[in-house]
Protein backbone atom coordinates (compact mmCIF):
# COMPACT_ATOMS: atom_id res chain seq x y z
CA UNK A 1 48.52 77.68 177.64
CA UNK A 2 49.27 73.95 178.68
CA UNK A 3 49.39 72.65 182.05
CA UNK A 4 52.51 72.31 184.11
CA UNK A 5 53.96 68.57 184.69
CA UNK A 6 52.01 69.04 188.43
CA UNK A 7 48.75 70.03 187.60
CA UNK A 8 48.66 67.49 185.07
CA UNK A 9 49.38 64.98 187.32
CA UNK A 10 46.91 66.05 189.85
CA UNK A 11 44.37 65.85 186.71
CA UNK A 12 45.50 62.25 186.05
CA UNK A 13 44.80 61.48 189.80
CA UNK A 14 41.38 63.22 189.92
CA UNK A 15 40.02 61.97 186.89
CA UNK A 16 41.27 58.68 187.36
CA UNK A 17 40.01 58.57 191.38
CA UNK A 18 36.50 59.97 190.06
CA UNK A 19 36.33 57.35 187.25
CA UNK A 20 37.24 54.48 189.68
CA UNK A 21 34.50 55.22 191.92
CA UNK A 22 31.55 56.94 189.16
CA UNK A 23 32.19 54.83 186.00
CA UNK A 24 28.76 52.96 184.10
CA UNK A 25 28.94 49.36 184.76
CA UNK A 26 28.88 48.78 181.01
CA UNK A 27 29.72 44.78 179.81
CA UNK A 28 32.82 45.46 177.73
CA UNK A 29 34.75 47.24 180.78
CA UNK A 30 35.09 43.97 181.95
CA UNK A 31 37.29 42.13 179.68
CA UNK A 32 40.80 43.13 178.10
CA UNK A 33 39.80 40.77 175.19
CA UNK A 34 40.51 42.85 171.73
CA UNK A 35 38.36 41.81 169.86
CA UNK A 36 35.74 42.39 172.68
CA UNK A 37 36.70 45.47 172.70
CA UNK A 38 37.10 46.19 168.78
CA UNK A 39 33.58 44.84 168.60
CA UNK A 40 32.02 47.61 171.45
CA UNK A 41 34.13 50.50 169.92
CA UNK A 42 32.27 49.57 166.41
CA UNK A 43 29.46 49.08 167.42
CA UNK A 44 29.30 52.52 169.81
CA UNK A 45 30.26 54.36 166.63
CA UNK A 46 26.91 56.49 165.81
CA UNK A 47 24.77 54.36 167.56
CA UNK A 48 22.91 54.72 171.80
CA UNK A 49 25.08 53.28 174.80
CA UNK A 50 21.84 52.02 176.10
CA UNK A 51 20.97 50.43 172.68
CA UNK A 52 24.15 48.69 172.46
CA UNK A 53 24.29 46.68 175.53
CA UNK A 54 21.58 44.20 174.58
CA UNK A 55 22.95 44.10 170.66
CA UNK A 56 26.90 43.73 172.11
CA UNK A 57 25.65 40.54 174.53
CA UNK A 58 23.76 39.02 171.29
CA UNK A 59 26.55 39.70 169.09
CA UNK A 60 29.26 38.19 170.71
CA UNK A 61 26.60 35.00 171.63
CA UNK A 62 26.56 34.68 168.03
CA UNK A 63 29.92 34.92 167.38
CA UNK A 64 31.99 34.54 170.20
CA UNK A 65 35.45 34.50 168.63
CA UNK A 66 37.00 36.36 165.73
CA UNK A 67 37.45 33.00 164.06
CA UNK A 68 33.73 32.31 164.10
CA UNK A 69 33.12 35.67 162.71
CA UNK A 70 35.19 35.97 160.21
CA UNK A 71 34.38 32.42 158.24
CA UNK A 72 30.71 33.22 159.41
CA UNK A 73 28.58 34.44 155.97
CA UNK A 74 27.84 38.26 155.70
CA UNK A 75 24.34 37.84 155.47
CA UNK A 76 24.40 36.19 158.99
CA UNK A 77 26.55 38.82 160.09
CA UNK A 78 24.15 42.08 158.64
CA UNK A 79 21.43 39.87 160.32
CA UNK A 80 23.26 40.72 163.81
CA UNK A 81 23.55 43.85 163.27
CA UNK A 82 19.74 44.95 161.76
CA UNK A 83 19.02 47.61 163.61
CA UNK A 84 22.18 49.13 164.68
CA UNK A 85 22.52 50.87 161.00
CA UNK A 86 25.61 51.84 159.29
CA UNK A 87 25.63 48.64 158.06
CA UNK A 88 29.58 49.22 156.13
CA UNK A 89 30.62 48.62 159.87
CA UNK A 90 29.52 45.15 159.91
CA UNK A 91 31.04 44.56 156.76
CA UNK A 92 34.16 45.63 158.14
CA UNK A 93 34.34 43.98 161.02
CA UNK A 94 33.62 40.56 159.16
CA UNK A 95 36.25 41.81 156.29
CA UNK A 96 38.95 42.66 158.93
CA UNK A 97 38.69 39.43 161.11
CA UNK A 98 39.44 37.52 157.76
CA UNK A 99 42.23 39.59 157.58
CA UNK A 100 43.51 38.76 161.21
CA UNK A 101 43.20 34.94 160.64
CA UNK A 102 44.72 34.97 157.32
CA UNK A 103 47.65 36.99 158.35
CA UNK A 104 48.20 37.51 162.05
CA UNK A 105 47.31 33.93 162.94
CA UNK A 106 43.59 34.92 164.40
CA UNK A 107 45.24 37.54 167.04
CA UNK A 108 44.66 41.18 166.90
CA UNK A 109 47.42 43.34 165.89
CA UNK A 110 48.83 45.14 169.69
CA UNK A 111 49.64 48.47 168.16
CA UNK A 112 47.32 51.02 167.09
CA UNK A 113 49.46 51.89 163.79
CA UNK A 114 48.55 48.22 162.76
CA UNK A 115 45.23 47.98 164.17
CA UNK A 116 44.65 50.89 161.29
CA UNK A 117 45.33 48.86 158.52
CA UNK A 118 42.19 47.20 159.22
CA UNK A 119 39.34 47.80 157.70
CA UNK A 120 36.75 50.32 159.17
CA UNK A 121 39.25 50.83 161.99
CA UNK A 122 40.33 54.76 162.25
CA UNK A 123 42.68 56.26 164.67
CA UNK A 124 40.59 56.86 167.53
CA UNK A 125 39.42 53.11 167.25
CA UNK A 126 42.53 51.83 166.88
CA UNK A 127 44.12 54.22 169.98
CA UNK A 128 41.12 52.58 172.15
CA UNK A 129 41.62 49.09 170.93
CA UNK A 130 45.26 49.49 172.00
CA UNK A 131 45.37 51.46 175.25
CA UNK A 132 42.62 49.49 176.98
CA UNK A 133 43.87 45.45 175.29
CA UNK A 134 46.95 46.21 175.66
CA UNK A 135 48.34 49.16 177.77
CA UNK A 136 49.53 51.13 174.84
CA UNK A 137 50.46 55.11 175.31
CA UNK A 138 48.11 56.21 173.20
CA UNK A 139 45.48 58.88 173.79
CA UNK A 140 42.28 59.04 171.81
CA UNK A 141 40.19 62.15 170.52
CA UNK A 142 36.37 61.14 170.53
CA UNK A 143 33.37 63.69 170.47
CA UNK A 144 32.97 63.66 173.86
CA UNK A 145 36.91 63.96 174.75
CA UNK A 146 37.27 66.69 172.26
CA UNK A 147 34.57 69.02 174.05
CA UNK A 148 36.51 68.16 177.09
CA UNK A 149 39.40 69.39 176.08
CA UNK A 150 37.84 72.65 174.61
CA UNK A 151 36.39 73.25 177.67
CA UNK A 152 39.85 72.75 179.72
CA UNK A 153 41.51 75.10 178.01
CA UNK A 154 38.89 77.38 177.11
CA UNK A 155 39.40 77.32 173.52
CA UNK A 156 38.56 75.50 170.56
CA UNK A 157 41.33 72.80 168.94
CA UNK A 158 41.18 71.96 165.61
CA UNK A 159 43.38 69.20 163.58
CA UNK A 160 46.34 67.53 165.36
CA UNK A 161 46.24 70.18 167.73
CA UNK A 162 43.35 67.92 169.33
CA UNK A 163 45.48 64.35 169.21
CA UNK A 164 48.69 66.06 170.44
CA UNK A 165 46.92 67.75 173.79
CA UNK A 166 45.21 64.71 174.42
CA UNK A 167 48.47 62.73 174.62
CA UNK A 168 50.23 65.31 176.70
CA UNK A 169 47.07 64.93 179.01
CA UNK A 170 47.41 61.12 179.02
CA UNK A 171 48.17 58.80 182.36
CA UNK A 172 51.07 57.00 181.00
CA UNK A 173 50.86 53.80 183.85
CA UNK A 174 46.88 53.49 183.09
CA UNK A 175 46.42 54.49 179.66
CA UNK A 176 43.13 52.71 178.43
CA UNK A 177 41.92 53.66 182.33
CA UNK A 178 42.37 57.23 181.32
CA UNK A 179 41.03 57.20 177.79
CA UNK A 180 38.21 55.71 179.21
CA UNK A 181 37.87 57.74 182.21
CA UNK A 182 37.84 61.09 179.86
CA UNK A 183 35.15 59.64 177.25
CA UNK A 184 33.13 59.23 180.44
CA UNK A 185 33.19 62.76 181.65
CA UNK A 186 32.05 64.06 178.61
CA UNK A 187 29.49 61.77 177.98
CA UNK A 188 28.19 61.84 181.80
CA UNK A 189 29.74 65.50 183.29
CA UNK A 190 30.53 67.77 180.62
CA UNK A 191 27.67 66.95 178.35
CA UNK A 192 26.87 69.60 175.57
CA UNK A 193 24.07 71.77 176.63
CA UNK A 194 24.00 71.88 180.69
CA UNK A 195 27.78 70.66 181.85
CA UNK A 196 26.91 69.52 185.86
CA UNK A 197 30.19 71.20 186.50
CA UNK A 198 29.50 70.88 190.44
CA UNK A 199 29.94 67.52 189.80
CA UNK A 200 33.12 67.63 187.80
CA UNK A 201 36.24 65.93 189.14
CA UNK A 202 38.88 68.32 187.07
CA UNK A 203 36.47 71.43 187.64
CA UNK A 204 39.49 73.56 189.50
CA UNK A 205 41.44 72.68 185.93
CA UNK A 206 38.83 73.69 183.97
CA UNK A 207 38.82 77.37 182.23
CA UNK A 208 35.82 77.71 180.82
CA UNK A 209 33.65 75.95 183.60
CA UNK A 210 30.02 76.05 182.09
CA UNK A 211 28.63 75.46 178.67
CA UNK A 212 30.88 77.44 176.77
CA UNK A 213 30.53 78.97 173.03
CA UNK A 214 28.43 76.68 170.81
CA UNK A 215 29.56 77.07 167.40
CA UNK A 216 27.10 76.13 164.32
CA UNK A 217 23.73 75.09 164.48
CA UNK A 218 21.90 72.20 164.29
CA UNK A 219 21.26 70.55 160.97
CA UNK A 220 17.40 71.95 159.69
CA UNK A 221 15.38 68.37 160.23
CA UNK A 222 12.72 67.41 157.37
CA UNK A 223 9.52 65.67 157.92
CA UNK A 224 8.58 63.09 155.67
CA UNK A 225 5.36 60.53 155.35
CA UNK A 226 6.60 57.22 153.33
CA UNK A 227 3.86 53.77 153.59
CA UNK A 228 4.79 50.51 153.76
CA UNK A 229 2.56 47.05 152.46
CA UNK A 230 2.25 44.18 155.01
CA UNK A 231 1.32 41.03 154.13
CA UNK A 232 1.19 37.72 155.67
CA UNK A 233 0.52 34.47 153.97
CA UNK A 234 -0.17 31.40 156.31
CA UNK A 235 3.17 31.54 158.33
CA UNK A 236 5.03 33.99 155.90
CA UNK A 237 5.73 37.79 155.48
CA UNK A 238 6.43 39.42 151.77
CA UNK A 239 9.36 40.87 152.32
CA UNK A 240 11.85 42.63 149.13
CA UNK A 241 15.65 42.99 149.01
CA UNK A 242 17.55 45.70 147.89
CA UNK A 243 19.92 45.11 145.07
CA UNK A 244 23.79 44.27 145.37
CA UNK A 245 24.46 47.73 144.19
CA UNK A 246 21.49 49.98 146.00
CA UNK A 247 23.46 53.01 147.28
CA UNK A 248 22.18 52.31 150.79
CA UNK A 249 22.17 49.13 152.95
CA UNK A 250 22.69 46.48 149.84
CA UNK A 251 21.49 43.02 150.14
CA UNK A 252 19.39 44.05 153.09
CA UNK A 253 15.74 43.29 153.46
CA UNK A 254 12.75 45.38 154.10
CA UNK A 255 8.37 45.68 153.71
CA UNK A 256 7.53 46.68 149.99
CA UNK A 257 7.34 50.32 149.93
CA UNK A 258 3.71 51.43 148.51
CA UNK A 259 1.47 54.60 148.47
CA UNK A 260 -0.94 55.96 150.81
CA UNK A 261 -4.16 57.45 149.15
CA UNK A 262 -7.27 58.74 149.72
CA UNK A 263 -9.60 55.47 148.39
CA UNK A 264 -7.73 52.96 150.81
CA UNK A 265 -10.25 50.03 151.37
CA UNK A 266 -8.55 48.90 154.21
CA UNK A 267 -7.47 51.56 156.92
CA UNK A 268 -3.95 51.86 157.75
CA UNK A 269 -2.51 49.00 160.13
CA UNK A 270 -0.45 51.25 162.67
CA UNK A 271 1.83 53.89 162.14
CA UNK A 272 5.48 54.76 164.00
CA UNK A 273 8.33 57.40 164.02
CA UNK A 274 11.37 56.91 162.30
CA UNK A 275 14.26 59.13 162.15
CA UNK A 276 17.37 58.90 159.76
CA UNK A 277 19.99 61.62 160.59
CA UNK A 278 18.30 65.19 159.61
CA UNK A 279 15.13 63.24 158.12
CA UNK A 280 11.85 62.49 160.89
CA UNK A 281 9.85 59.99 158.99
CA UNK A 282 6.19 59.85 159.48
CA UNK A 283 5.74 55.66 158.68
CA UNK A 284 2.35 54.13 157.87
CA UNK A 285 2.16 50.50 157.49
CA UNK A 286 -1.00 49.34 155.38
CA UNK A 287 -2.53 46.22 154.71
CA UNK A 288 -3.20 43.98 151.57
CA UNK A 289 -6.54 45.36 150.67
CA UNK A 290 -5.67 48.99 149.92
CA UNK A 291 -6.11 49.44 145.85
CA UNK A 292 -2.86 50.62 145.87
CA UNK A 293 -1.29 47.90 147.43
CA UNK A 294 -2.29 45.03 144.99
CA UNK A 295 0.26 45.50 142.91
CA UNK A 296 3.29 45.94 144.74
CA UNK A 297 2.34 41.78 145.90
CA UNK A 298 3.57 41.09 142.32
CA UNK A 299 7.34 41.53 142.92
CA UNK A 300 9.31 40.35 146.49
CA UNK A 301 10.03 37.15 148.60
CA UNK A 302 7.82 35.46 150.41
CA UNK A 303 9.75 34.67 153.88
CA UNK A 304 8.83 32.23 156.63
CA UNK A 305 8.53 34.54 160.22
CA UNK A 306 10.46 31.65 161.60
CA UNK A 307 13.79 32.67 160.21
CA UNK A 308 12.86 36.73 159.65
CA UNK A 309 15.39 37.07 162.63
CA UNK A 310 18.04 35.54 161.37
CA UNK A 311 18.53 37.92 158.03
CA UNK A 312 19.24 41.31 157.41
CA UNK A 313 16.25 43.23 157.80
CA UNK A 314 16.67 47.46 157.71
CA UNK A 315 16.50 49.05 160.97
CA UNK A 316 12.93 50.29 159.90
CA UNK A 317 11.89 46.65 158.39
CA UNK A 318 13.24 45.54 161.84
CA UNK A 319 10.98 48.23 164.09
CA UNK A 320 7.77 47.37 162.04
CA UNK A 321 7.75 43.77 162.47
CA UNK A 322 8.65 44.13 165.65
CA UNK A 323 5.42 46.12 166.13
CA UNK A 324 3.72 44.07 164.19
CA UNK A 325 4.66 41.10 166.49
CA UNK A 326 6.50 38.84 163.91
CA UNK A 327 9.41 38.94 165.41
């Protein structure tokens, strides 16, 4: 059953009162710059609010404008982004500010049915790109607002049924406010497992009020042990780089991949965690000496540590170095 013209106005007002006075002082809240904006969304696409702060400040530092970025080389651009993974995003981004130079003159579309014929921009991107830049009507449907809504109405949407309650729901005069205001809520209030529902704004909406019916379970996660070979020379790391055409992260660079046995001469450097979505990886990082390392120094790059930074290194390369002090 939907909500009545006056209790979704009182909504509007609660939500929007709570957000004004509760919401994360996060960087790109304060700007109405698109492609500030486009750049947060994409980057807050699988990937840690708290990781993305630092990254979104040393992105935009490196290319401040969506002139520089887009006649800046991809390399420099997967560089950037090492780390964040789902590297196609970066790709995107640097394929669709080409796009807005070339053809819009270097200014971001307004609407959100022309912000989608971008590439790597979707219809919830494109919906926050255009309520928060630029005060368009248009509601979005995240992870976070979706449980919301289930939760509201004590039910489960599915399809369009999701986009078209969300509009209804939608503050008209503060649009992007609202959006914003609801992806909040569920990523602060009405979290997954323990909703603080005392400490929900819209809780006298709210038909469900607690956790609710979790449908599914979680993916099974698989345990792994993988070994990696690192070797310095003088002031340089062998690094290798996956081909144009490698199924995962082309062109990007990472530590020789080698084998862990039992006649190591040299014992194993460190070792570190690594998980890839249902896969907990068990990493081991060796040194030159192991028998079974010698030959993997036949094939890769020797790189200067100087300029390891400023290329694409895998998220894993990235964390290993890191340890390692190199970078």
């Amino acid at each position: 059953m939907a909500f009545s013209n006056k209790k979704r106005q009182e909504l509007r007002q609660a939500l929007l009162s709570w957000y004004n006075e509760n919401a994360r002082d996060l960087p790109w809240r304060h700007t109405r710059d698109p492609y500030r904006i486009w750049i947060s969304e994409v980057m807050l696409q699988q990937t840690r609010v708290a990781v993305v702060i630092d990254r979104y400040r040393q992105f935009l530092e490196r290319f401040p404008t969506i002139r520089v970025l887009a006649r800046s080389r991809e390399s420099a651009v997967l560089a950037a982004w090492s780390g964040l993974g789902y590297y196609r995003r970066a790709r995107n981004l640097r394929s669709a500010a080409k796009v807005v130079v070339r053809d819009h003159k270097g200014a971001m579309p307004s609407s959100a049915d022309a912000l989608r014929k971008l590439a790597g921009i979707g219809r919830y991107t494109a919906a926050a790109i255009a309520s928060i830049a630029f005060d368009e009507p248009v509601a979005v449907v995240d992870g976070n607002v979706e449980r919301v809504l289930a939760r509201l109405h004590c039910r489960q949407l599915a399809g369009e049924q999701r986009w078209s309650t969300s509009q209804e729901l939608l503050d008209l005069e503060r649009p992007g406010d609202f959006n914003q205001a609801m992806m909040e809520l569920g990523a602060t209030v009405c979290i997954p497992a323990n909703p603080r529902c005392s400490d929900c704004p819209i809780r006298k909406f709210c038909r469900t009020r607690g956790r609710g019916k979790v449908h599914g379970r979680k993916p099974r996660q698989h345990r792994r042990e993988i070994a990696y070979l690192l070797v310095r020379r003088g002031k340089s790391v062998l690094l290798v780089r996956r081909a144009a055409d490698h199924g995962l992260m082309p062109n990007m660079w990472e530590l020789p991949e080698t084998q862990l046995r039992k006649n190591n001469v040299k014992p194993i450097i460190f070792s570190l965690s690594h998980s890839i979505t249902t896969t907990n990886y068990k990493v081991h990082v060796v040194g030159p000496r192991t028998r079974s390392a010698r030959s993997d120094r036949d094939s890769g790059t020797w790189v200067n540590m100087a300029r390891v930074s400023d290329i694409p290194l895998t998220g894993l390369a990235r964390k290993i170095l890191r340890r390692a002090e190199i970078i």
